[in-house]
C-alpha atoms as a PDB file:
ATOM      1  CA  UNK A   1       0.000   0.000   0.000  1.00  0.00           C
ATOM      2  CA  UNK A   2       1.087   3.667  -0.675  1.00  0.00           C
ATOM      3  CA  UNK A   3       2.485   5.318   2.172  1.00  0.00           C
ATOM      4  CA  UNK A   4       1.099   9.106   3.535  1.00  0.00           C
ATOM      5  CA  UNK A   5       0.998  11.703   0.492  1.00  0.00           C
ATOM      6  CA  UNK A   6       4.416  13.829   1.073  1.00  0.00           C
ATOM      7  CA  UNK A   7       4.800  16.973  -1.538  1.00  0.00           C
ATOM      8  CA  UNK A   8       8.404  16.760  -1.296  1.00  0.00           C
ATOM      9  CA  UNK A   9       8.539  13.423  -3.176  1.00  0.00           C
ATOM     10  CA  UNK A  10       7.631  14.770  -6.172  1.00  0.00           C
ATOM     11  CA  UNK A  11       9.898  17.496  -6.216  1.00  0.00           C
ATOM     12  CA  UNK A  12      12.965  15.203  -5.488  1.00  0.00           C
ATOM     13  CA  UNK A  13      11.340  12.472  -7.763  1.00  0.00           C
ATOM     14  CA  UNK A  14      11.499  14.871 -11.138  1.00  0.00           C
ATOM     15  CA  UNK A  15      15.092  15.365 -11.025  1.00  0.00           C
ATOM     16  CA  UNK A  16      15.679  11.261 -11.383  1.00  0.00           C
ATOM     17  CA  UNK A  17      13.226  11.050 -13.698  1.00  0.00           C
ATOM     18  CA  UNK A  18      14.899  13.282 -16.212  1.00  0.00           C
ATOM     19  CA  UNK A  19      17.836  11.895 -16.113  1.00  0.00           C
ATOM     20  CA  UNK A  20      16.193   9.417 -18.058  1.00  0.00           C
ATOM     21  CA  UNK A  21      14.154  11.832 -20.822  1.00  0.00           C
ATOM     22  CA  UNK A  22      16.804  11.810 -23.506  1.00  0.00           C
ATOM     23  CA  UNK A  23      16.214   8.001 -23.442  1.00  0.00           C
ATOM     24  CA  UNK A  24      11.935   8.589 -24.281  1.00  0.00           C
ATOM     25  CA  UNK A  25      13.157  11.304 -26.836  1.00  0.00           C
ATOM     26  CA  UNK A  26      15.356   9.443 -28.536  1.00  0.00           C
ATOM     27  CA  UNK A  27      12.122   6.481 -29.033  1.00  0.00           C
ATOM     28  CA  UNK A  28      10.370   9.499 -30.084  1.00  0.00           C
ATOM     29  CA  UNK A  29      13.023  10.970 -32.599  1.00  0.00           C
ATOM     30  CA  UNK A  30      13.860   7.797 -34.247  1.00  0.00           C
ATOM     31  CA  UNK A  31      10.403   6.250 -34.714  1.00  0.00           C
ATOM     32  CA  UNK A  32       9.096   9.552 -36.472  1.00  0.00           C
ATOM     33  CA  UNK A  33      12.875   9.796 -39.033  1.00  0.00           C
ATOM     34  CA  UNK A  34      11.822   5.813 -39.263  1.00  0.00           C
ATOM     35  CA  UNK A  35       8.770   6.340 -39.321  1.00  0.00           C
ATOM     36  CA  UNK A  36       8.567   8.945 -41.955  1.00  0.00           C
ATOM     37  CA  UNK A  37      10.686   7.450 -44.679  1.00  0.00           C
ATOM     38  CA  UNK A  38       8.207   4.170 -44.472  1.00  0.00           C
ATOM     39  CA  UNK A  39       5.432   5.848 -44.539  1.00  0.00           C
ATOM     40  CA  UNK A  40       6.370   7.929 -47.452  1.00  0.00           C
ATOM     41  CA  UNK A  41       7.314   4.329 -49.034  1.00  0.00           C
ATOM     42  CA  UNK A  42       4.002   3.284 -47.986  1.00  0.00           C
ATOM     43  CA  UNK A  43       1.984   5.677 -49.250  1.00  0.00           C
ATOM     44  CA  UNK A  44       3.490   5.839 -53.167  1.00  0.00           C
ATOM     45  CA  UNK A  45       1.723   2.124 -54.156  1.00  0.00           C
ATOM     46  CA  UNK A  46      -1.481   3.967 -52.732  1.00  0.00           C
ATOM     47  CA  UNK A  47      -0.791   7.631 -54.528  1.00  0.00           C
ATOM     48  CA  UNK A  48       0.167   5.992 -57.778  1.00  0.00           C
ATOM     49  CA  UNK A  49      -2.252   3.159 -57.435  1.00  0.00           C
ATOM     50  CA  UNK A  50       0.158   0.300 -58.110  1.00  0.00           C
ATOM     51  CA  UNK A  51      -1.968  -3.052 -57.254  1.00  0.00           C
ATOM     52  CA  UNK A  52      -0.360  -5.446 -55.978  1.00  0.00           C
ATOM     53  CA  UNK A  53       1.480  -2.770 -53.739  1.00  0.00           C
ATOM     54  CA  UNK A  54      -1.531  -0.938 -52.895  1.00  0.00           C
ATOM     55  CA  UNK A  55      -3.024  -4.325 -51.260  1.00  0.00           C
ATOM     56  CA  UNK A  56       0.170  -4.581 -49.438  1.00  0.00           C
ATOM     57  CA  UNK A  57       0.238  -0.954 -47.769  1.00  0.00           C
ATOM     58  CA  UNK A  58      -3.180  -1.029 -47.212  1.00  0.00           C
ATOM     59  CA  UNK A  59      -3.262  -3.982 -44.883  1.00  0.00           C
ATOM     60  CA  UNK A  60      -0.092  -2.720 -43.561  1.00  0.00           C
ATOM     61  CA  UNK A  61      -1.719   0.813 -42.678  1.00  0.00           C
ATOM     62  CA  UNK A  62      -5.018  -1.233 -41.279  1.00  0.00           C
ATOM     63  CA  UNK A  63      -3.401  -3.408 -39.198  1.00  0.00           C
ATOM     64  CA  UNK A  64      -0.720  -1.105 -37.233  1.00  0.00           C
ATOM     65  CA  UNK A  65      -3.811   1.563 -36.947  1.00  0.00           C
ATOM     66  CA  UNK A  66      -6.388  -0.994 -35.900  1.00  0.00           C
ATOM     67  CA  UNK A  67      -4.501  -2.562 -32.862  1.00  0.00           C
ATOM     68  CA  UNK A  68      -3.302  -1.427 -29.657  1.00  0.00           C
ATOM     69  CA  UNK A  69       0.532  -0.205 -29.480  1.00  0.00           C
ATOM     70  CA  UNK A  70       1.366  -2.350 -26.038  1.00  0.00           C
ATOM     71  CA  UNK A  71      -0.023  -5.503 -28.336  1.00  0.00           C
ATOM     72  CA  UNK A  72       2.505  -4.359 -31.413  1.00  0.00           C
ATOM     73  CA  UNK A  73       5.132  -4.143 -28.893  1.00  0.00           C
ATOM     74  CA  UNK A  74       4.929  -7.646 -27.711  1.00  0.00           C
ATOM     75  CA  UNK A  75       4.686  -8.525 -31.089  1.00  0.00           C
ATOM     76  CA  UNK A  76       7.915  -7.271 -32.311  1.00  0.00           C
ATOM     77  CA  UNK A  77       9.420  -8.004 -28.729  1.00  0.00           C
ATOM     78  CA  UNK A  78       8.531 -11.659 -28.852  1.00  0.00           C
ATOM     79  CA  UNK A  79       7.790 -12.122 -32.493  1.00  0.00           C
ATOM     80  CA  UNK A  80      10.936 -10.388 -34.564  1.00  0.00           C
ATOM     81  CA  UNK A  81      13.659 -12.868 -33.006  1.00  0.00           C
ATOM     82  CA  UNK A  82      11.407 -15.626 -34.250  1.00  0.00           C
ATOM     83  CA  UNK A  83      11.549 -14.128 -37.622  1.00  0.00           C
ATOM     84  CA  UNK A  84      15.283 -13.464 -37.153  1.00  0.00           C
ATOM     85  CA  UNK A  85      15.933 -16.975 -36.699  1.00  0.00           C
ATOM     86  CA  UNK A  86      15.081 -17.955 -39.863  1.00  0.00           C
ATOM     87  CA  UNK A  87      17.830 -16.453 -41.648  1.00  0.00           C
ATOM     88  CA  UNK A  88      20.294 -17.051 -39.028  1.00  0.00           C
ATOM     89  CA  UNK A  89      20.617 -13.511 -37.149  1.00  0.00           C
ATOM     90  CA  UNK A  90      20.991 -14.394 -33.162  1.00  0.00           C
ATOM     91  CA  UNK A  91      18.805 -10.817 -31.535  1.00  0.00           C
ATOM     92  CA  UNK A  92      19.388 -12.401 -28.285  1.00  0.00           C
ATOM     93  CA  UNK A  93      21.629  -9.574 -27.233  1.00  0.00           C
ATOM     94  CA  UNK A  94      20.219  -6.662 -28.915  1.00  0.00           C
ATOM     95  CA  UNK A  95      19.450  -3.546 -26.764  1.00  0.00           C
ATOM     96  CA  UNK A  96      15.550  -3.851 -25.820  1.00  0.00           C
ATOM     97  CA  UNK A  97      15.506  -0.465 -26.846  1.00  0.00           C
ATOM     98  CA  UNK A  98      15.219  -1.136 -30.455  1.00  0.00           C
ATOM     99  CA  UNK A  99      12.636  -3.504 -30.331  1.00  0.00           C
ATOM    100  CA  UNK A 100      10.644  -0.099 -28.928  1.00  0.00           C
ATOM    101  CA  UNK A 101      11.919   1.759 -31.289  1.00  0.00           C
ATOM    102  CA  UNK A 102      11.160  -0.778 -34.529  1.00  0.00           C
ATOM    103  CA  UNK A 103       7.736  -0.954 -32.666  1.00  0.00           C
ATOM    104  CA  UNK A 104       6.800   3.181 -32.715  1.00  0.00           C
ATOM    105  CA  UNK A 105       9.032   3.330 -35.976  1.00  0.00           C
ATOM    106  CA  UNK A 106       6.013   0.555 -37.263  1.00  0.00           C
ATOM    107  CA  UNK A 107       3.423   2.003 -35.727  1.00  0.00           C
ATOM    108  CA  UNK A 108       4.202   6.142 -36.844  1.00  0.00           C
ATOM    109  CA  UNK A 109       4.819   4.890 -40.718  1.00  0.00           C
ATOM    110  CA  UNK A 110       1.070   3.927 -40.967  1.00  0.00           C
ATOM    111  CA  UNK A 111      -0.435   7.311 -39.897  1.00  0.00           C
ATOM    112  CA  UNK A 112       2.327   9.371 -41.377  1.00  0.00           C
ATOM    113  CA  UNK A 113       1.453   7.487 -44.569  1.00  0.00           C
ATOM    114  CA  UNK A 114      -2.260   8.317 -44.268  1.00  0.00           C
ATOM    115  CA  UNK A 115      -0.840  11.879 -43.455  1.00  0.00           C
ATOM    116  CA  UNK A 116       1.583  12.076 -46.533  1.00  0.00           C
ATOM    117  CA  UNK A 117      -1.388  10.971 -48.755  1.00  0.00           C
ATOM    118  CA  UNK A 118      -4.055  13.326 -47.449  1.00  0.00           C
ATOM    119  CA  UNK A 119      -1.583  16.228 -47.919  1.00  0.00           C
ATOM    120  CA  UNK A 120      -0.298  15.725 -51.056  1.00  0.00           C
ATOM    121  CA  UNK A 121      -3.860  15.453 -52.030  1.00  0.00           C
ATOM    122  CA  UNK A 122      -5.012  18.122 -50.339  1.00  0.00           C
ATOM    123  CA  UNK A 123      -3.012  20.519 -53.198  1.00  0.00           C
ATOM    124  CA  UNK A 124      -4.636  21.492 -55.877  1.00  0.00           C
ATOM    125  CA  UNK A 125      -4.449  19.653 -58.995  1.00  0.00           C
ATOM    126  CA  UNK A 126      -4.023  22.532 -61.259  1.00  0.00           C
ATOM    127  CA  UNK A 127      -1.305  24.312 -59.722  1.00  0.00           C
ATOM    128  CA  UNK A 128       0.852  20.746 -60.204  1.00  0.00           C
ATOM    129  CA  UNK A 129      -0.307  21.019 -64.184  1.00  0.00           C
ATOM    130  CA  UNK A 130       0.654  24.333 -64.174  1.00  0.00           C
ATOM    131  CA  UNK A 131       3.955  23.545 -62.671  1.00  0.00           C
ATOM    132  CA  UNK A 132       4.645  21.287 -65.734  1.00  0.00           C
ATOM    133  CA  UNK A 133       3.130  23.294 -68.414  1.00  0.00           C
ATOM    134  CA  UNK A 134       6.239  25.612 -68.038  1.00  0.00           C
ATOM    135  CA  UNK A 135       8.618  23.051 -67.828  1.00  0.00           C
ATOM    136  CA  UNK A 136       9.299  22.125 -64.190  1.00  0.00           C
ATOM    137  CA  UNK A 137      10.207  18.575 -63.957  1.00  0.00           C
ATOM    138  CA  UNK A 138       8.887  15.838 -61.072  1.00  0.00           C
ATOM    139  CA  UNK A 139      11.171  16.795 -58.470  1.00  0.00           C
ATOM    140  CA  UNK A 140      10.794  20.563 -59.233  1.00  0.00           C
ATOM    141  CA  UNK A 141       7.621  20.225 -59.036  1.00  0.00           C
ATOM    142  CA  UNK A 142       7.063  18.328 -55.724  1.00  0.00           C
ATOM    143  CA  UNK A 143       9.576  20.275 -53.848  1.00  0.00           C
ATOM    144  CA  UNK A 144       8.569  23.457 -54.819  1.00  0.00           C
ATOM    145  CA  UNK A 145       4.841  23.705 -55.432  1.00  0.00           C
ATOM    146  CA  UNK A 146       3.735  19.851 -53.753  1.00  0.00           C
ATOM    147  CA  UNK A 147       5.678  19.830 -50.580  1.00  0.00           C
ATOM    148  CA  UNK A 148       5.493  23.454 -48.948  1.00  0.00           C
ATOM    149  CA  UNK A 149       1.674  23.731 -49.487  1.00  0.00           C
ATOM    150  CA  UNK A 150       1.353  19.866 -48.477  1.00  0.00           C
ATOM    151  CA  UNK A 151       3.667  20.749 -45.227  1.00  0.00           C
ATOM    152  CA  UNK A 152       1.001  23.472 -44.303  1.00  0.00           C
ATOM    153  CA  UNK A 153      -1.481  20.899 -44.401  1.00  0.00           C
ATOM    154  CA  UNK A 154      -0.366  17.983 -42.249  1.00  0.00           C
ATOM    155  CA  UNK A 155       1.662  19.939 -39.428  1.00  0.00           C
ATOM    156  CA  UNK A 156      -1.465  20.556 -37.435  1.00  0.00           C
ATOM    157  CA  UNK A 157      -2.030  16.307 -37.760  1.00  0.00           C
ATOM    158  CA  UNK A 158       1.807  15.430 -37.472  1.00  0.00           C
ATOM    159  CA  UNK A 159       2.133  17.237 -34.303  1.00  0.00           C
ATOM    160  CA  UNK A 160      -0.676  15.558 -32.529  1.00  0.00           C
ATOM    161  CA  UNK A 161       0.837  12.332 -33.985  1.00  0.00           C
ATOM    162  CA  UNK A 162       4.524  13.342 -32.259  1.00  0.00           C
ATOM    163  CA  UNK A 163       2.420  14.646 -28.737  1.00  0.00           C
ATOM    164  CA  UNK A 164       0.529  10.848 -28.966  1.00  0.00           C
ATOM    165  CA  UNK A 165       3.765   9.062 -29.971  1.00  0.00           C
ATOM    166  CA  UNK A 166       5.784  10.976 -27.051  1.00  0.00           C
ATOM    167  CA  UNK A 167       2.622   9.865 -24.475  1.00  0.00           C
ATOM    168  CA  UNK A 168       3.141   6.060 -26.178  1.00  0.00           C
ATOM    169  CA  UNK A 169       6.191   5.847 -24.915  1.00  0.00           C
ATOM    170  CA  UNK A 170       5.332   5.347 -21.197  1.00  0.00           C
ATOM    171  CA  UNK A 171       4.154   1.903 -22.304  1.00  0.00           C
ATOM    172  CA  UNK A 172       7.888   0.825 -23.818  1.00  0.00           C
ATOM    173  CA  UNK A 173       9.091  -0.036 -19.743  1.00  0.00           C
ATOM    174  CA  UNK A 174       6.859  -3.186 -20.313  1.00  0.00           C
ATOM    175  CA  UNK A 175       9.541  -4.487 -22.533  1.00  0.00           C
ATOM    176  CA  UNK A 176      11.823  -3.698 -20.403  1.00  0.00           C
ATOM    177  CA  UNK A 177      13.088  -0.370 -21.963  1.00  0.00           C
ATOM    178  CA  UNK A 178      14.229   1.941 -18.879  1.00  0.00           C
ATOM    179  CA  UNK A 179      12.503   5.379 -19.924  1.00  0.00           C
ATOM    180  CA  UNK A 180      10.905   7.811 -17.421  1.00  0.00           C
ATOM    181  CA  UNK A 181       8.072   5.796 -17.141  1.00  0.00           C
ATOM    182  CA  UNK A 182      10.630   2.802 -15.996  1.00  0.00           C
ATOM    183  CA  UNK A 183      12.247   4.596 -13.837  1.00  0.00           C
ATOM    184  CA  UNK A 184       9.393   5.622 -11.862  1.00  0.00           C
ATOM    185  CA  UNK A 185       7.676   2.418 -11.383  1.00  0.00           C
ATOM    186  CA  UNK A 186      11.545   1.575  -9.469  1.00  0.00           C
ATOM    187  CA  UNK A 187      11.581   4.798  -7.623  1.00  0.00           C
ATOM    188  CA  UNK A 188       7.328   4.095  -6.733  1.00  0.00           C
ATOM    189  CA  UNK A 189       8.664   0.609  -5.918  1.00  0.00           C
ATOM    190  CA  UNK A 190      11.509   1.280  -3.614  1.00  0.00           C
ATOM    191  CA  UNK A 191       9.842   4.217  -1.530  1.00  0.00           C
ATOM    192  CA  UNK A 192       6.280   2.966  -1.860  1.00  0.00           C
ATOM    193  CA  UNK A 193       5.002   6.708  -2.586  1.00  0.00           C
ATOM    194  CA  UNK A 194       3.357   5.842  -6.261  1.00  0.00           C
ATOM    195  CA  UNK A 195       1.150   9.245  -6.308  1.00  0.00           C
ATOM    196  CA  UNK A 196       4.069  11.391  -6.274  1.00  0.00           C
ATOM    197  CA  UNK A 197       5.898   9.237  -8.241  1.00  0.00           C
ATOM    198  CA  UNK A 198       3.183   9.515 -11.136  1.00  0.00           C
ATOM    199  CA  UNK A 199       2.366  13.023 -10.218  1.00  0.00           C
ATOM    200  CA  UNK A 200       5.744  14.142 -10.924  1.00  0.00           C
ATOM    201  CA  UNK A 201       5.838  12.069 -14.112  1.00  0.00           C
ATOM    202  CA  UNK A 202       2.521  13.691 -15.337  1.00  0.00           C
ATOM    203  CA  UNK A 203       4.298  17.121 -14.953  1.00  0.00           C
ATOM    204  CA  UNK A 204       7.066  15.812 -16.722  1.00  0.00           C
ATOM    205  CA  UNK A 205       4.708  14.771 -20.001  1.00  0.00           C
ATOM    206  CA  UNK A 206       2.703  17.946 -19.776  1.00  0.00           C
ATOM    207  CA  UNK A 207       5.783  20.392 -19.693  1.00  0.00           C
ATOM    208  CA  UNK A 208       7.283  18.062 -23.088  1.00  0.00           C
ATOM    209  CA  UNK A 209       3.441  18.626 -24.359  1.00  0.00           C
ATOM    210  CA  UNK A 210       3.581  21.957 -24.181  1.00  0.00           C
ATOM    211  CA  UNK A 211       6.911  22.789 -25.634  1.00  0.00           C
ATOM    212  CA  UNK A 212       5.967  20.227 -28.570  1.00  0.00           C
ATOM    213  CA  UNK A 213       2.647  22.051 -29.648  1.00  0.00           C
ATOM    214  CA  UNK A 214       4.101  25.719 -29.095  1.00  0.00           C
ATOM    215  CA  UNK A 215       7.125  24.562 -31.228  1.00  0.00           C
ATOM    216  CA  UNK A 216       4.698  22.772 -34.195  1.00  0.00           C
ATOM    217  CA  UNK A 217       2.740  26.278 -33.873  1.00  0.00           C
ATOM    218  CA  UNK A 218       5.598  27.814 -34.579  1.00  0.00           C
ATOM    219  CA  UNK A 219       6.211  26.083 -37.717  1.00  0.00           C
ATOM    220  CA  UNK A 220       2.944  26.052 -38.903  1.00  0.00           C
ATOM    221  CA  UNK A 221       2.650  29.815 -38.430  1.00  0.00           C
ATOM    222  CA  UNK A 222       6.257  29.843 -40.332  1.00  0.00           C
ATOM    223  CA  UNK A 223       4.833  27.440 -43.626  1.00  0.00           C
ATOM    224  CA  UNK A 224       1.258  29.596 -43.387  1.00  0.00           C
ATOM    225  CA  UNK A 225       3.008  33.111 -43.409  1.00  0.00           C
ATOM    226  CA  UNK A 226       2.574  33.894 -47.421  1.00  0.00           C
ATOM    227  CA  UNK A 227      -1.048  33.001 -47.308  1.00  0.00           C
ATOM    228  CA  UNK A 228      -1.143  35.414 -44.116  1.00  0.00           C
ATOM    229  CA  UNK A 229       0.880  38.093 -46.080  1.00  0.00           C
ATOM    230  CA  UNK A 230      -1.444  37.442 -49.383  1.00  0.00           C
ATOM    231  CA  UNK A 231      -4.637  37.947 -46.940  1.00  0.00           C
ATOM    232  CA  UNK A 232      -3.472  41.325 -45.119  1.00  0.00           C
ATOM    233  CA  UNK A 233      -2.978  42.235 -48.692  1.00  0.00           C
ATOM    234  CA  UNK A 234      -6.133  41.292 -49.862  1.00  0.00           C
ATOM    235  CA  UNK A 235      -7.942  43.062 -47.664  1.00  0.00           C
ATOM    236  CA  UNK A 236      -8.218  46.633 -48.120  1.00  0.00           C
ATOM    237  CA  UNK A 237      -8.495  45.173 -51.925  1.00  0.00           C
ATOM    238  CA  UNK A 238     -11.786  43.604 -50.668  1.00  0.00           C
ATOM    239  CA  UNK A 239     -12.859  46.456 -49.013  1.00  0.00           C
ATOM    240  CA  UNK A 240     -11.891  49.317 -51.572  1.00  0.00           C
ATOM    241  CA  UNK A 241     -14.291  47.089 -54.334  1.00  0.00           C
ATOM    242  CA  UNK A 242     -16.923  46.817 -51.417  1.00  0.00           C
ATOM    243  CA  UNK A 243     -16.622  50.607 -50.923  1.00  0.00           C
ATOM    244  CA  UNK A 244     -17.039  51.432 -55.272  1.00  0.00           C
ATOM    245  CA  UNK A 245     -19.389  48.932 -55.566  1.00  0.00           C
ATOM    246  CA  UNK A 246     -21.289  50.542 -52.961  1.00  0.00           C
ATOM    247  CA  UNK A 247     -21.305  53.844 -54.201  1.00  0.00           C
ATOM    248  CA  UNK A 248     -22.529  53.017 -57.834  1.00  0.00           C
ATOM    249  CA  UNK A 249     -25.129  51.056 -56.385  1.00  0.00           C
ATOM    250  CA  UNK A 250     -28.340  52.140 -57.933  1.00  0.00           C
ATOM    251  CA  UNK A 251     -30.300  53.644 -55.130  1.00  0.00           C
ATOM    252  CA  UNK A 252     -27.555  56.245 -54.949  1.00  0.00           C
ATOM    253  CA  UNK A 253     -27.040  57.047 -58.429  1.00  0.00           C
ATOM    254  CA  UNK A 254     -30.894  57.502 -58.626  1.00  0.00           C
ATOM    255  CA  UNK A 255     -31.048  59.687 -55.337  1.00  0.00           C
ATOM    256  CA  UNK A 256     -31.711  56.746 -53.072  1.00  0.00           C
ATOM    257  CA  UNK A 257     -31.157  57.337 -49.434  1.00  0.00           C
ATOM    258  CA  UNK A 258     -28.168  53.828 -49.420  1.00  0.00           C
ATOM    259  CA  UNK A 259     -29.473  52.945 -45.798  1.00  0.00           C
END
C-alpha cells in the first residue's frame, strides 16, 4: 500500500526522472525519421495506385492503426527474433531499446502514410499542371509547389501524432526499456510513494506537451506566413471594391437614401 501523500517526493522524484528523458526522446526521434521514410514508401503504391502494392500498404496501414501499441510491442518483442531466426541472425543480445523503437518506428509509418497521402492530395491539382506546363520537372515540381503547401497541411495532424507518440512511450518499460516511465515504477517501488511518483511524471509529459505544440505552432505559423501576407494584402483590396461597388449602387445614383 502507498504510504502518507508527502509533496516533497515529487519534487525530489522529477530530477531522477529526467535523467532518463533523452532516453523517451530518442524512441520518439527515431520512430518519427523511421517512421517517416516508411510511410512515405508506404503511401506511393497507394498515390500511384500500383496493385499489388496498394493491397500490401493497405493492410499494412489497417493493421498497425487498428490494434493497440502495447499488443505491437509484444509482437515485435517476442515475435521479430522468431523471424530473425530464420535467416540465421541471433537478436538475443540486442538492446531492448530497439525492439521499442522498430515498434513506434512501425506504428508512426502507418499514420504518417495516411498523413503524406491526405496532404499531397489536399493541393490542388491545377497548380501541379501548371507547374509542368512551363517546364518544371517531377522533383521541381514536388519540392517546390507539392511539398510546402502539403507541409502546411499535415503539421497541425503530425504534431498531434509526435504529442501521442511521445505519451506512447510510457508503455515501452513493459519491454523492459528503462525510460521515465521505468524509472518511476523503481523509484514508486523502492519508496512505496506511487502518487508522487506519477504526479511528478505527469508534470514531466505535460511540460514536453507543451513545448511540442508551441514549437509545431511555430512552424505552422512559419509554412502559413505567405497566405497570411497574401490575406493582409487582400484586404483593403476587398474592401476598396466593397466601398465602389457601394457607391454606384443604384439607389444612390438615382437619389436613393443607401441605408
Amino acid at each position: 500500500m502507498s504510504r502518507e501523500f508527502n509533496i516533497d517526493y515529487v519534487f525530489s522524484f522529477i530530477p531522477k526522472m529526467l535523467s532518463y528523458l533523452h532516453i523517451t526522446l530518442f524512441i520518439v526521434a527515431s520512430s518519427l525519421v523511421l517512421g517517416l521514410i516508411i510511410g512515405l514508401l508506404v503511401a506511393l503504391p497507394r498515390m500511384y495506385n500500383i496493385p499489388f502494392l496498394k493491397r500490401v500498404s493497405q493492410v499494412y496501414v489497417s493493421f498497425f492503426r487498428g490494434t493497440p501499441i502495447l499488443i505491437q510491442l509484444f509482437l515485435v518483442y517476442y515475435g521479430l527474433p522468431e523471424l530473425l531466426k530464420l535467416v540465421d541472425i541471433n537478436s538475443s543480445r540486442w538492446d531492448v531499446l530497439w525492439f521499442a523503437v522498430a515498434t513506434y518506428a512501425l506504428n508512426s509509418g502507418a499514420f504518417i502514410s495516411e498523413i503524406i497521402r491526405s496532404g499531397v492530395e489536399a493541393v490542388d491539382r491545377g497548380q501541379i499542371e501548371a507547374a509542368q506546363s512551363v517546364g518544371m520537372s517531377g522533383y521541381q515540381t514536388f519540392t517546390r509547389i507539392i511539398m510546402p503547401q502539403a507541409l502546411a497541411v499535415v503539421v497541425p495532424v503530425l504534431s498531434n501524432l509526435v504529442i501521442g507518440n511521445l505519451k506512447d512511450t510510457s508503455l515501452a518499460f513493459t519491454i523492459g526499456a528503462m525510460e521515465m516511465t521505468g524509472k518511476s515504477q523503481t523509484l514508486g517501488s523502492a519508496t512505496q510513494h506511487f502518487v508522487e511518483t506519477y504526479i511528478a511524471l505527469s508534470l514531466i509529459y505535460l511540460v514536453i506537451s507543451l513545448i511540442l505544440q508551441k514549437l509545431f505552432k511555430m512552424l505552422e505559423n512559419t509554412l502559413l506566413r505567405h497566405e497570411h501576407r497574401d490575406a493582409v494584402q487582400k484586404e483593403p483590396e476587398e474592401r476598396k471594391s466593397f466601398v465602389v461597388r457601394y457607391l454606384r449602387s443604384p439607389r444612390l445614383s438615382k437619389g436613393g437614401k443607401g441605408i
